[in-house]
Protein backbone atom coordinates (compact mmCIF):
# COMPACT_ATOMS: atom_id res chain seq x y z
CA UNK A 1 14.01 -19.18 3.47
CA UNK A 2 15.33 -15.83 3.40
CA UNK A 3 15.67 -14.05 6.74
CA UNK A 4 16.89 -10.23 8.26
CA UNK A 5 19.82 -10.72 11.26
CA UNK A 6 19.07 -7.91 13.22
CA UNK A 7 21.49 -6.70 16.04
CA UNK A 8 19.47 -4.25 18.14
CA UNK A 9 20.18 -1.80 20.58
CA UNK A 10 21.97 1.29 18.43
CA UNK A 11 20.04 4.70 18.26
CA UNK A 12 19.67 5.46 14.55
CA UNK A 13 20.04 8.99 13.12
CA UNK A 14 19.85 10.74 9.80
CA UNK A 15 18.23 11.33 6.93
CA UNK A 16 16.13 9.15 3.93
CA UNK A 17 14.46 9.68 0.86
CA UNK A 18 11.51 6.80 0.67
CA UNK A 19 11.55 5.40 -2.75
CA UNK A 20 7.88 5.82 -5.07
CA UNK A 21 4.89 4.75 -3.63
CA UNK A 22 4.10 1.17 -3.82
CA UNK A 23 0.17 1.55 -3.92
CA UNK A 24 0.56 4.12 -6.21
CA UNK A 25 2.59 1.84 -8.90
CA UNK A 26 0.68 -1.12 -8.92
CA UNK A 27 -2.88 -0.13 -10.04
CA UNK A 28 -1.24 2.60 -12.25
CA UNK A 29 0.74 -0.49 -13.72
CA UNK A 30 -2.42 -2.54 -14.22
CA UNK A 31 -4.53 0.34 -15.60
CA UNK A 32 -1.69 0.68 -18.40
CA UNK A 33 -3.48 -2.37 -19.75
CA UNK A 34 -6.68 -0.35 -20.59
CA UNK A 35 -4.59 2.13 -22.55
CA UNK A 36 -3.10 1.51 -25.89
CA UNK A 37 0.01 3.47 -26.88
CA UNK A 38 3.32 3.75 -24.63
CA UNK A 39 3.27 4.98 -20.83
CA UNK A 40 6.37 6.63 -18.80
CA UNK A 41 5.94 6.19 -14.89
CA UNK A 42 8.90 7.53 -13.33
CA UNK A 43 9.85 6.88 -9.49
CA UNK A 44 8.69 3.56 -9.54
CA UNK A 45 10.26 1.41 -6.61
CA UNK A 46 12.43 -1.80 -7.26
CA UNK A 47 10.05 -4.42 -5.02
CA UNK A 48 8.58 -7.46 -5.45
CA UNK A 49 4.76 -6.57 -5.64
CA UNK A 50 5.85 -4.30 -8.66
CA UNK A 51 8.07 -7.07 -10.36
CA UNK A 52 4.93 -9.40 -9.84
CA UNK A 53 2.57 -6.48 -11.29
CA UNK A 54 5.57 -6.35 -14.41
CA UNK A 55 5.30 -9.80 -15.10
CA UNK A 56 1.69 -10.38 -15.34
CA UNK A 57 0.86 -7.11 -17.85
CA UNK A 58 3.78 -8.72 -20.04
CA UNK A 59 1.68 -12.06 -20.28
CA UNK A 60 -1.08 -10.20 -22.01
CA UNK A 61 1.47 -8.78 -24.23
CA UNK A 62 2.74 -5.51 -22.75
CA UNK A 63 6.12 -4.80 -23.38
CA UNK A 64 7.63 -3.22 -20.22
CA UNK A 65 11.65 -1.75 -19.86
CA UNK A 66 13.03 -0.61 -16.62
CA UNK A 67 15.43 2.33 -16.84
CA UNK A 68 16.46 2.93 -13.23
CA UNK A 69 13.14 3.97 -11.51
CA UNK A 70 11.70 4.85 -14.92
CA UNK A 71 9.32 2.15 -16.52
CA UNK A 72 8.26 2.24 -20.15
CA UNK A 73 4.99 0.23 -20.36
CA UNK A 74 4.16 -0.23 -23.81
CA UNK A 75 0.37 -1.83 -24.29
CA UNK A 76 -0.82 -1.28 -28.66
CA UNK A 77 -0.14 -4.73 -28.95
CA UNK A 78 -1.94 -6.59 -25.76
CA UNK A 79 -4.18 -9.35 -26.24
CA UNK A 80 -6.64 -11.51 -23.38
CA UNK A 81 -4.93 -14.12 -21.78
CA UNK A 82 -6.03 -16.13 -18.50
CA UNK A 83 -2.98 -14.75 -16.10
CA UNK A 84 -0.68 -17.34 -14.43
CA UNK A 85 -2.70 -17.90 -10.79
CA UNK A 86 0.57 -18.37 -9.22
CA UNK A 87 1.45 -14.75 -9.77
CA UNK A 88 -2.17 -13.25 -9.51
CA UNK A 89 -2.68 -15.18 -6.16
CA UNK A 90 0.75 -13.65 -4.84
CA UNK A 91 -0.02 -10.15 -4.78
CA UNK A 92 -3.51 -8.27 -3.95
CA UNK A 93 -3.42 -5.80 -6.41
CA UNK A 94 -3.79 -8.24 -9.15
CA UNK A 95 -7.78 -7.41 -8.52
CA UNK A 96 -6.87 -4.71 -10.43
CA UNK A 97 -7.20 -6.84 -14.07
CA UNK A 98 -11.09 -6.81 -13.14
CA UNK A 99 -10.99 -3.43 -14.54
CA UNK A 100 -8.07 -3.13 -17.01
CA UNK A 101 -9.90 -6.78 -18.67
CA UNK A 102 -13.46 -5.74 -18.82
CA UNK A 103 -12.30 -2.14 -20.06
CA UNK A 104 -10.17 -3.48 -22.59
CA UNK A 105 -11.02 -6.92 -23.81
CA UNK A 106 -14.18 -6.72 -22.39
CA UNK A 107 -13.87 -10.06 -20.53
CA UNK A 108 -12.10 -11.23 -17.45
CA UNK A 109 -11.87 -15.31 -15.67
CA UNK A 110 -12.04 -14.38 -11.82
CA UNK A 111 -8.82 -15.51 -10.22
CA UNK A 112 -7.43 -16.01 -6.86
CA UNK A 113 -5.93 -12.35 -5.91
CA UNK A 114 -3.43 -12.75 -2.95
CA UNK A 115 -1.68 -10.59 -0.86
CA UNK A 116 -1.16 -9.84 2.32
CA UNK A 117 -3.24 -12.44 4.73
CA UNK A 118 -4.26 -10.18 7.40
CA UNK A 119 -8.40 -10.54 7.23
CA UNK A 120 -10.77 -11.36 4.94
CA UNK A 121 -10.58 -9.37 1.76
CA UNK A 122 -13.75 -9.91 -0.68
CA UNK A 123 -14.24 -8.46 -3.88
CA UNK A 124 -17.82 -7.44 -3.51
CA UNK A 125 -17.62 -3.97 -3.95
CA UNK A 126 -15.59 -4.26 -7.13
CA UNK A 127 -18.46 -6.66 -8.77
CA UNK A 128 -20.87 -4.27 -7.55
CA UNK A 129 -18.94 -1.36 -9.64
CA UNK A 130 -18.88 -4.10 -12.91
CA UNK A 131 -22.67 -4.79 -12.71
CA UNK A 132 -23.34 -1.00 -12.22
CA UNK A 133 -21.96 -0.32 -15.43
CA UNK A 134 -24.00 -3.04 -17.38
CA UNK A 135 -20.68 -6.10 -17.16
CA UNK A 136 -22.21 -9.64 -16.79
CA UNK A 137 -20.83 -11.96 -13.77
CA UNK A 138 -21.02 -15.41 -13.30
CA UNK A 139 -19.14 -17.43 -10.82
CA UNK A 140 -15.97 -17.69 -13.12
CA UNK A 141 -16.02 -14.86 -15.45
CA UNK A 142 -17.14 -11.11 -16.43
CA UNK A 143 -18.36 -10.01 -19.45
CA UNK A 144 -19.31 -6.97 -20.92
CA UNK A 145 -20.12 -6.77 -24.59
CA UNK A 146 -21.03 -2.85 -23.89
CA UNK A 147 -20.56 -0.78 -20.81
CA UNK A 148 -22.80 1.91 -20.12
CA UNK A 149 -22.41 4.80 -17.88
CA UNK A 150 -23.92 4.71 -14.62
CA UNK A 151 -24.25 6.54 -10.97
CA UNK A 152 -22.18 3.92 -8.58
CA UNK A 153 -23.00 4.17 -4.97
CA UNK A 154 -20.37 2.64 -2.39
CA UNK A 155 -21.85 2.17 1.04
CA UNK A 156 -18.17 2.66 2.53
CA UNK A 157 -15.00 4.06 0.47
CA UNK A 158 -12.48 1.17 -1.17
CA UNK A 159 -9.22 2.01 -3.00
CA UNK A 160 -9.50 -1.39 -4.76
CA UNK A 161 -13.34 -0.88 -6.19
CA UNK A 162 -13.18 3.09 -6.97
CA UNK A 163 -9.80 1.99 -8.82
CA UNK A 164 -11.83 -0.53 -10.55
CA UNK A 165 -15.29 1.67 -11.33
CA UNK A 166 -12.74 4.62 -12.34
CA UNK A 167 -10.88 2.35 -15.15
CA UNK A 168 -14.06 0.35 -15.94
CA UNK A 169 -16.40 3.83 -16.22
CA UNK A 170 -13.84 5.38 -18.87
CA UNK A 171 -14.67 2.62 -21.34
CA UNK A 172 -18.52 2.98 -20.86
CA UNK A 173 -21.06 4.89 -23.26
CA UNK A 174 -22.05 8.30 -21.46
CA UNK A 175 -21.26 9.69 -18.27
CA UNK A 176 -20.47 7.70 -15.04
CA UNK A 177 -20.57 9.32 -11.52
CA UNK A 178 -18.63 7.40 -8.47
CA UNK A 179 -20.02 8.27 -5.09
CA UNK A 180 -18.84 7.34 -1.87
CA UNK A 181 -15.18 7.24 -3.41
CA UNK A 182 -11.91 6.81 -1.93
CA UNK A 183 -9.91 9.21 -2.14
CA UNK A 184 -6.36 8.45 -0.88
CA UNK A 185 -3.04 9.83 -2.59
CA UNK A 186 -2.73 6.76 -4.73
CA UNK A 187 -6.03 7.17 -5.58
CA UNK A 188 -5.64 10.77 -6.83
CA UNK A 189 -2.45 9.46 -8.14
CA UNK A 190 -3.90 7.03 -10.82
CA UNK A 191 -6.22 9.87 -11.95
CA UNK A 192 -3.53 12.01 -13.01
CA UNK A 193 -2.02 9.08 -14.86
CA UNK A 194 -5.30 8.34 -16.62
CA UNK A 195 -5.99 12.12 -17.54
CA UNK A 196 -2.50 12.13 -19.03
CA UNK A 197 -3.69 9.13 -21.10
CA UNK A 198 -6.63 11.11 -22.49
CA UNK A 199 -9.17 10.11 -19.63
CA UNK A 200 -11.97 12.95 -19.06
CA UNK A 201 -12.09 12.85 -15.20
CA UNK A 202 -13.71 15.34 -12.95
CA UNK A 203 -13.63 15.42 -8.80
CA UNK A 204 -16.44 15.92 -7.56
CA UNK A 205 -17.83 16.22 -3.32
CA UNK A 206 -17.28 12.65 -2.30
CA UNK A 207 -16.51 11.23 -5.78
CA UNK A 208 -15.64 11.01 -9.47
CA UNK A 209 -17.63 12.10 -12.64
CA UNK A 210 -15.73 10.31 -15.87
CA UNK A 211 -16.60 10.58 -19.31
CA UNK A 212 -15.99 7.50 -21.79
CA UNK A 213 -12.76 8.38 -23.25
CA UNK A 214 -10.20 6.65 -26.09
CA UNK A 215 -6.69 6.39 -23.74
CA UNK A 216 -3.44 6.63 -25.20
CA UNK A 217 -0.39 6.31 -23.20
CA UNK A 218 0.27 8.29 -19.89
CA UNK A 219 2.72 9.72 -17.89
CA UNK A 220 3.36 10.34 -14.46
CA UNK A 221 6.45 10.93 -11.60
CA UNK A 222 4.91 8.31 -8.62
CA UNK A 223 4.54 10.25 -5.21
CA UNK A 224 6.59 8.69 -2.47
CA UNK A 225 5.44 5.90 -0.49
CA UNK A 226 3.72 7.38 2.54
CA UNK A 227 4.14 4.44 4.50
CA UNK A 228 7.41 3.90 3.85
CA UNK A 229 7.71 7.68 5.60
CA UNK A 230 5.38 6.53 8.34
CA UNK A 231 7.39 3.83 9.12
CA UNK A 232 11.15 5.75 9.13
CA UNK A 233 9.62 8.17 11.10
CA UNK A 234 7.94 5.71 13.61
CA UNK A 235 11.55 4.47 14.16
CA UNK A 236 13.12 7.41 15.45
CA UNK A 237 11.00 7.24 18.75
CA UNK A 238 11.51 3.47 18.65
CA UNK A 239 15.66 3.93 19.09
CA UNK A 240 15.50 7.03 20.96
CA UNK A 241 16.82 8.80 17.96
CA UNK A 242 16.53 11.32 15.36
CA UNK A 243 15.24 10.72 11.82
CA UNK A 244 14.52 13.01 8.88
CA UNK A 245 12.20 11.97 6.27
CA UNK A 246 12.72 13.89 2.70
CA UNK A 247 9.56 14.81 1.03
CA UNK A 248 7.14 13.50 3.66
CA UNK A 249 5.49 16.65 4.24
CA UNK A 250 3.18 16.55 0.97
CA UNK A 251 2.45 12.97 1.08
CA UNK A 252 -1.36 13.97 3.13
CA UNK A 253 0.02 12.54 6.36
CA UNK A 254 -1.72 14.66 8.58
CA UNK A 255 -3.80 12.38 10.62
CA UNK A 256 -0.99 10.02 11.22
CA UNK A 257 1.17 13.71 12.44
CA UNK A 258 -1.58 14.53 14.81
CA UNK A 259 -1.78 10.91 16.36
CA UNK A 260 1.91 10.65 17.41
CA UNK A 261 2.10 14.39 18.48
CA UNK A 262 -0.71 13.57 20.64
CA UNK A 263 1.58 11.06 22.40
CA UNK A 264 4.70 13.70 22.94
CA UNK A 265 6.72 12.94 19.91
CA UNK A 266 8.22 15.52 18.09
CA UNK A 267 7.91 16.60 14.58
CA UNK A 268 10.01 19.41 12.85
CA UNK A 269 8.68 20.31 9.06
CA UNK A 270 11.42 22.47 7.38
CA UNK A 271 9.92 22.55 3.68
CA UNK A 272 8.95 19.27 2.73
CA UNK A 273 11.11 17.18 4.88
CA UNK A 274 9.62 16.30 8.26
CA UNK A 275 12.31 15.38 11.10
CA UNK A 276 10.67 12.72 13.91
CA UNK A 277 12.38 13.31 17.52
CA UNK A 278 11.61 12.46 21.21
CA UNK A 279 9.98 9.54 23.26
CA UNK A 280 6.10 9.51 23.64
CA UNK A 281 5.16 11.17 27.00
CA UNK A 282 2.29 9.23 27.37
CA UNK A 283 -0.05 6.20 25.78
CA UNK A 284 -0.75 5.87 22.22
CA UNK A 285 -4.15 6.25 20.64
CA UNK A 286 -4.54 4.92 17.19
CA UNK A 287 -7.86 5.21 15.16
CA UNK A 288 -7.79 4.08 11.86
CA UNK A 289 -10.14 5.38 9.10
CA UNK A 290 -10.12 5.63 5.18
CA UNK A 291 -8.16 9.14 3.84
CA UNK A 292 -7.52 11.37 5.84
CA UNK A 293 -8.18 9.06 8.35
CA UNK A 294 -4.95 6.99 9.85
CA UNK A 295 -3.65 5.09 7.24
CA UNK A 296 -4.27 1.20 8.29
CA UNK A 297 -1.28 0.27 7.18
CA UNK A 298 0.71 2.16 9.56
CA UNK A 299 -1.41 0.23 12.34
CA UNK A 300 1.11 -2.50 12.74
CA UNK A 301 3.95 -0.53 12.95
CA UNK A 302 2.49 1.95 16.24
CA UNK A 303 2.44 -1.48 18.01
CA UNK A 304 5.76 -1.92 19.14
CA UNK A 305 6.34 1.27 20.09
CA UNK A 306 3.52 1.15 22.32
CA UNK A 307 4.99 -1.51 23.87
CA UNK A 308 8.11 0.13 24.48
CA UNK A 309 6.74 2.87 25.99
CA UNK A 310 3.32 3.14 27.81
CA UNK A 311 1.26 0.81 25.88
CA UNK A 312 -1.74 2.18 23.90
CA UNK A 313 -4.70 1.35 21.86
CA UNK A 314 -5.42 0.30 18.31
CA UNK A 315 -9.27 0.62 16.62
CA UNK A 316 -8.87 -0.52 13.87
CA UNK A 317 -11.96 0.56 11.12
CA UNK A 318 -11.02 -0.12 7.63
CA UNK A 319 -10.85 -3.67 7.94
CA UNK A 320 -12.96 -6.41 10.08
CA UNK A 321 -9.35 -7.31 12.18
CA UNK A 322 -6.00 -6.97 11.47
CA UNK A 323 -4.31 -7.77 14.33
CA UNK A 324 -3.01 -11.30 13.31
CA UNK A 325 0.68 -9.70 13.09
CA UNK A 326 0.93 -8.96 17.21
CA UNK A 327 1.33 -13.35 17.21
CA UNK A 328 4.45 -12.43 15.65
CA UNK A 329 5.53 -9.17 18.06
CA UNK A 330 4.89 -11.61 21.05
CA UNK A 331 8.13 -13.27 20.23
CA UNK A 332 10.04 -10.20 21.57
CA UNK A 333 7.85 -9.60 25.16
CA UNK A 334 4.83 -7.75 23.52
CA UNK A 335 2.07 -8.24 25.28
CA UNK A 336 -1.62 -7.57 24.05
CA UNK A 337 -5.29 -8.33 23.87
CA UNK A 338 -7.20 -8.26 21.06
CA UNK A 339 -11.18 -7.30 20.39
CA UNK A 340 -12.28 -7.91 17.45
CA UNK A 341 -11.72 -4.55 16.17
CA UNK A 342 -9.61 -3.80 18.94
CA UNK A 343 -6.04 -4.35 20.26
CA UNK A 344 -4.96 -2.88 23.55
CA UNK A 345 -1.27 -3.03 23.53
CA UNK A 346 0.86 -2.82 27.22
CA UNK A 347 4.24 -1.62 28.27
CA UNK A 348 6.08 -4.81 27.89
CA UNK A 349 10.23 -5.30 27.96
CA UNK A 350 11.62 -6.27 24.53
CA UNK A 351 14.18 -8.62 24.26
CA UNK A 352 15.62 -10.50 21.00
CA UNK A 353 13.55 -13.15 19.28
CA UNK A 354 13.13 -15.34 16.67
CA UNK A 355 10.15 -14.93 14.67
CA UNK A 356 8.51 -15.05 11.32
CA UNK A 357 7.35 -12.46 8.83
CA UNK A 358 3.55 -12.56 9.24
CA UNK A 359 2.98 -10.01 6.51
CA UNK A 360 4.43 -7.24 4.99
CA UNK A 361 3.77 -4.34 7.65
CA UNK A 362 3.46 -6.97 10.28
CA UNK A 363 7.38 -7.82 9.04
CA UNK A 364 7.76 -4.15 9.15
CA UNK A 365 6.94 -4.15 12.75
CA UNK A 366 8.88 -7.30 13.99
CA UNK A 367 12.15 -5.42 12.67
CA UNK A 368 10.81 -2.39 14.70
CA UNK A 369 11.12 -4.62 17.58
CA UNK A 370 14.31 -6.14 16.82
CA UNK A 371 15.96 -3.18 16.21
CA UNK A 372 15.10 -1.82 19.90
CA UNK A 373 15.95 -5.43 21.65
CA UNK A 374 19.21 -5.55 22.47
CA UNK A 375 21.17 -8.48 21.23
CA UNK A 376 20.46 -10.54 18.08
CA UNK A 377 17.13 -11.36 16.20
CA UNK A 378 16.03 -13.13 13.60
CA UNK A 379 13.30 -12.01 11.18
CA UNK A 380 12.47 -15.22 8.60
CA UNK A 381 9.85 -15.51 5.83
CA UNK A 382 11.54 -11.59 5.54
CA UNK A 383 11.04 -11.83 1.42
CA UNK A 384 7.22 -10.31 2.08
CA UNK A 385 8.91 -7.27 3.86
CA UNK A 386 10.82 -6.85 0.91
CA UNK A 387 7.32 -6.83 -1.57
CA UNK A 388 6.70 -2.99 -0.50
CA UNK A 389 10.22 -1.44 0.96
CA UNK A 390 12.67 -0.76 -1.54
CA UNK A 391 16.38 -1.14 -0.32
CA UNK A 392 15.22 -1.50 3.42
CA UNK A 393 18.55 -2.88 4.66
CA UNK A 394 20.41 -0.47 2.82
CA UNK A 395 18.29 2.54 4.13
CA UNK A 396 18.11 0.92 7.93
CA UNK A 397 22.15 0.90 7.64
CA UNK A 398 22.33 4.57 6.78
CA UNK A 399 20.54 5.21 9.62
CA UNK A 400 22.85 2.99 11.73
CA UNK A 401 21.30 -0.10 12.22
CA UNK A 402 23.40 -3.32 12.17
CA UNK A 403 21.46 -5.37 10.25
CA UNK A 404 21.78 -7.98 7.36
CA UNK A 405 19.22 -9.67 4.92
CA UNK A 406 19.98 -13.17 3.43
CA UNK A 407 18.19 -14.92 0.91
């Protein structure tokens, strides 16, 4: 089992770069399928969830080459094949075959879609978004001989169904109309990919309008992983140090800028670099909400610096609980109490632990805590970490951490 020694106590300092977003990648990856000519993404990150994503679109026939951070997806020769469940059910953005499959083969066998096991994660709203547009469901498969544009109404926005209407809706008859839409960076990210393939997309107040369009392949430079930045930047505060962030001011971060300003941290933008200084003067409130709302998965990671300092709240509002992760922080002296949709976390002293990587922010957060503890911890299970931070113990040693991953 692979594990992170961590030997806390130093104050870390300097600058990073986060690598390309990771849930802007992965459902550009899987949309690839629905196209049919050759796609350039470049900035995509070197992480497990992506190598996952890689293999599964190269079962079906894709033929993918890594340059560096540059793929080359190339998908006129894909074919329908019932993906391996082992690698579907390891990663969660495998639901995003529902809508490559019906779009392009006009079929897809549900499958168990994994990923992190915070909560309870159905797939309603994306069979809602296949039966809007005329697919037929049974308990197994989808079908959809012919896909006809329709108006799509979500009661609440989801990244994973308006990813799957957007990519289902370009291969209907007509004009389709997504309301209630999410609209996230990654979001907004696969829609320039897709009009770069030839997709006829339009924003519109609270949604999408798409035309049915023939897609060719696509190209697109993947924004940097916002919570990769949200996490660096968390960790300056958490070592009483000073970190820069390159390129975090564009990444729509606003929310998450406001809550820890709120709490006395301090923020310096100098173009599009943000630089994260200063303790919290006073408890943390964290809200979290769908774009621009605080990012939910940045949740985890506000924990333990709540605990360091003067404790806080968490309401958590984009998923029924996610909260399992603070099992794992109590390891190091955090103490809690959890709601339901709530977490009030105290001021607690940290001291080294050995723990387990619940998930992969959760993971995120238990090195947060080791890193501040002084003495030596131990991380295990730390391969799900690893799914969405690319080079994480090279980039927490630039920064001065002593720290070492093993497999």
């Amino acid at each position: 089992m692979s594990y992170f020694k961590v030997f806390g106590g130093k104050r870390l300092c300097g600058e990073i770069e986060p690598s390309g977003s990771k849930n802007a990648s992965l459902p550009i990856i899987f949309a690839s399928l629905a196209t049919c000519g050759i796609s350039e993404l470049k900035n995509v990150p070197d992480i497990g969830d992506v190598r996952v994503a890689i293999k599964i679109i190269e079962s079906f026939g894709a033929k993918v080459k890594r340059a560096g951070n540059t793929l080359c997806i190339d998908t006129r020769n894909v074919f329908y094949t019932m993906p391996d469940k082992a690698l579907t059910s390891s990663i969660r953005a495998s639901s995003y075959l529902i809508g490559s499959c019906v779009a392009r083969f006009g079929v897809f066998h549900l499958s168990e879609f994994g990923g992190c096991n915070f909560c309870n994660r159905p797939i309603d709203m994306h069979l809602f978004a296949a039966a809007s547009l005329g697919a037929e469901i049974s308990s197994c498969e989808i079908s959809a001989i012919r896909l006809a544009g329709a108006k799509i109404y979500f009661d609440k926005p989801s990244v994973g169904a308006t990813i799957n209407a957007l990519i289902m809706a370009l291969s209907a008859c007509g004009e389709s109309e997504i309301f209630g839409a999410a609209k996230e960076p990654h979001v907004k990210a696969l829609v320039d990919y897709l009009i770069s393939a030839g997709a006829d997309i339009e924003e519109i107040p609270f949604g999408y309008k798409i035309r049915k369009s023939e897609l060719h392949g696509g190209t697109l430079e993947v924004l940097p992983d916002m919570i990769e930045a949200g996490t660096y930047m968390l960790l300056a505060p958490m070592t009483e140090g000073r970190i820069t962030v390159r390129n975090a001011a564009k990444l729509e971060l606003d929310s998450f800028f406001e809550t820890i300003t709120d709490a006395g941290i301090g923020i310096s933008i100098h173009g599009e670099d943000v630089t994260v200084y200063g303790e919290p003067q006073r408890p943390f409130l964290v809200t979290t909400a769908p774009h621009p709302g605080y990012p939910t998965d940045l949740q985890p990671q506000t924990a333990p610096l709540m605990s360091k300092y003067f404790g806080g709240i968490i309401n958590e509002n984009v998923w029924q609980s996610r909260f399992s992760y603070l099992d794992s922080l109590g390891a190091f002296g955090v103490r809690y109490k959890t709601m339901s949709s709530r977490a009030e976390v105290y001021h607690s002293k940290l001291y080294p632990a050995e723990t387990f990587a619940p998930d992969l922010r959760g993971g995120a957060a238990a090195v947060m805590c080791a890193l501040t503890a002084r003495g030596e911890s131990t991380i295990k299970n730390a391969e799900i970490i690893l799914r969405g931070y690319s080079d994480f113990e090279s980039k927490l040693r630039r920064l001065g951490a002593n720290v070492l991953y093993k497999e």
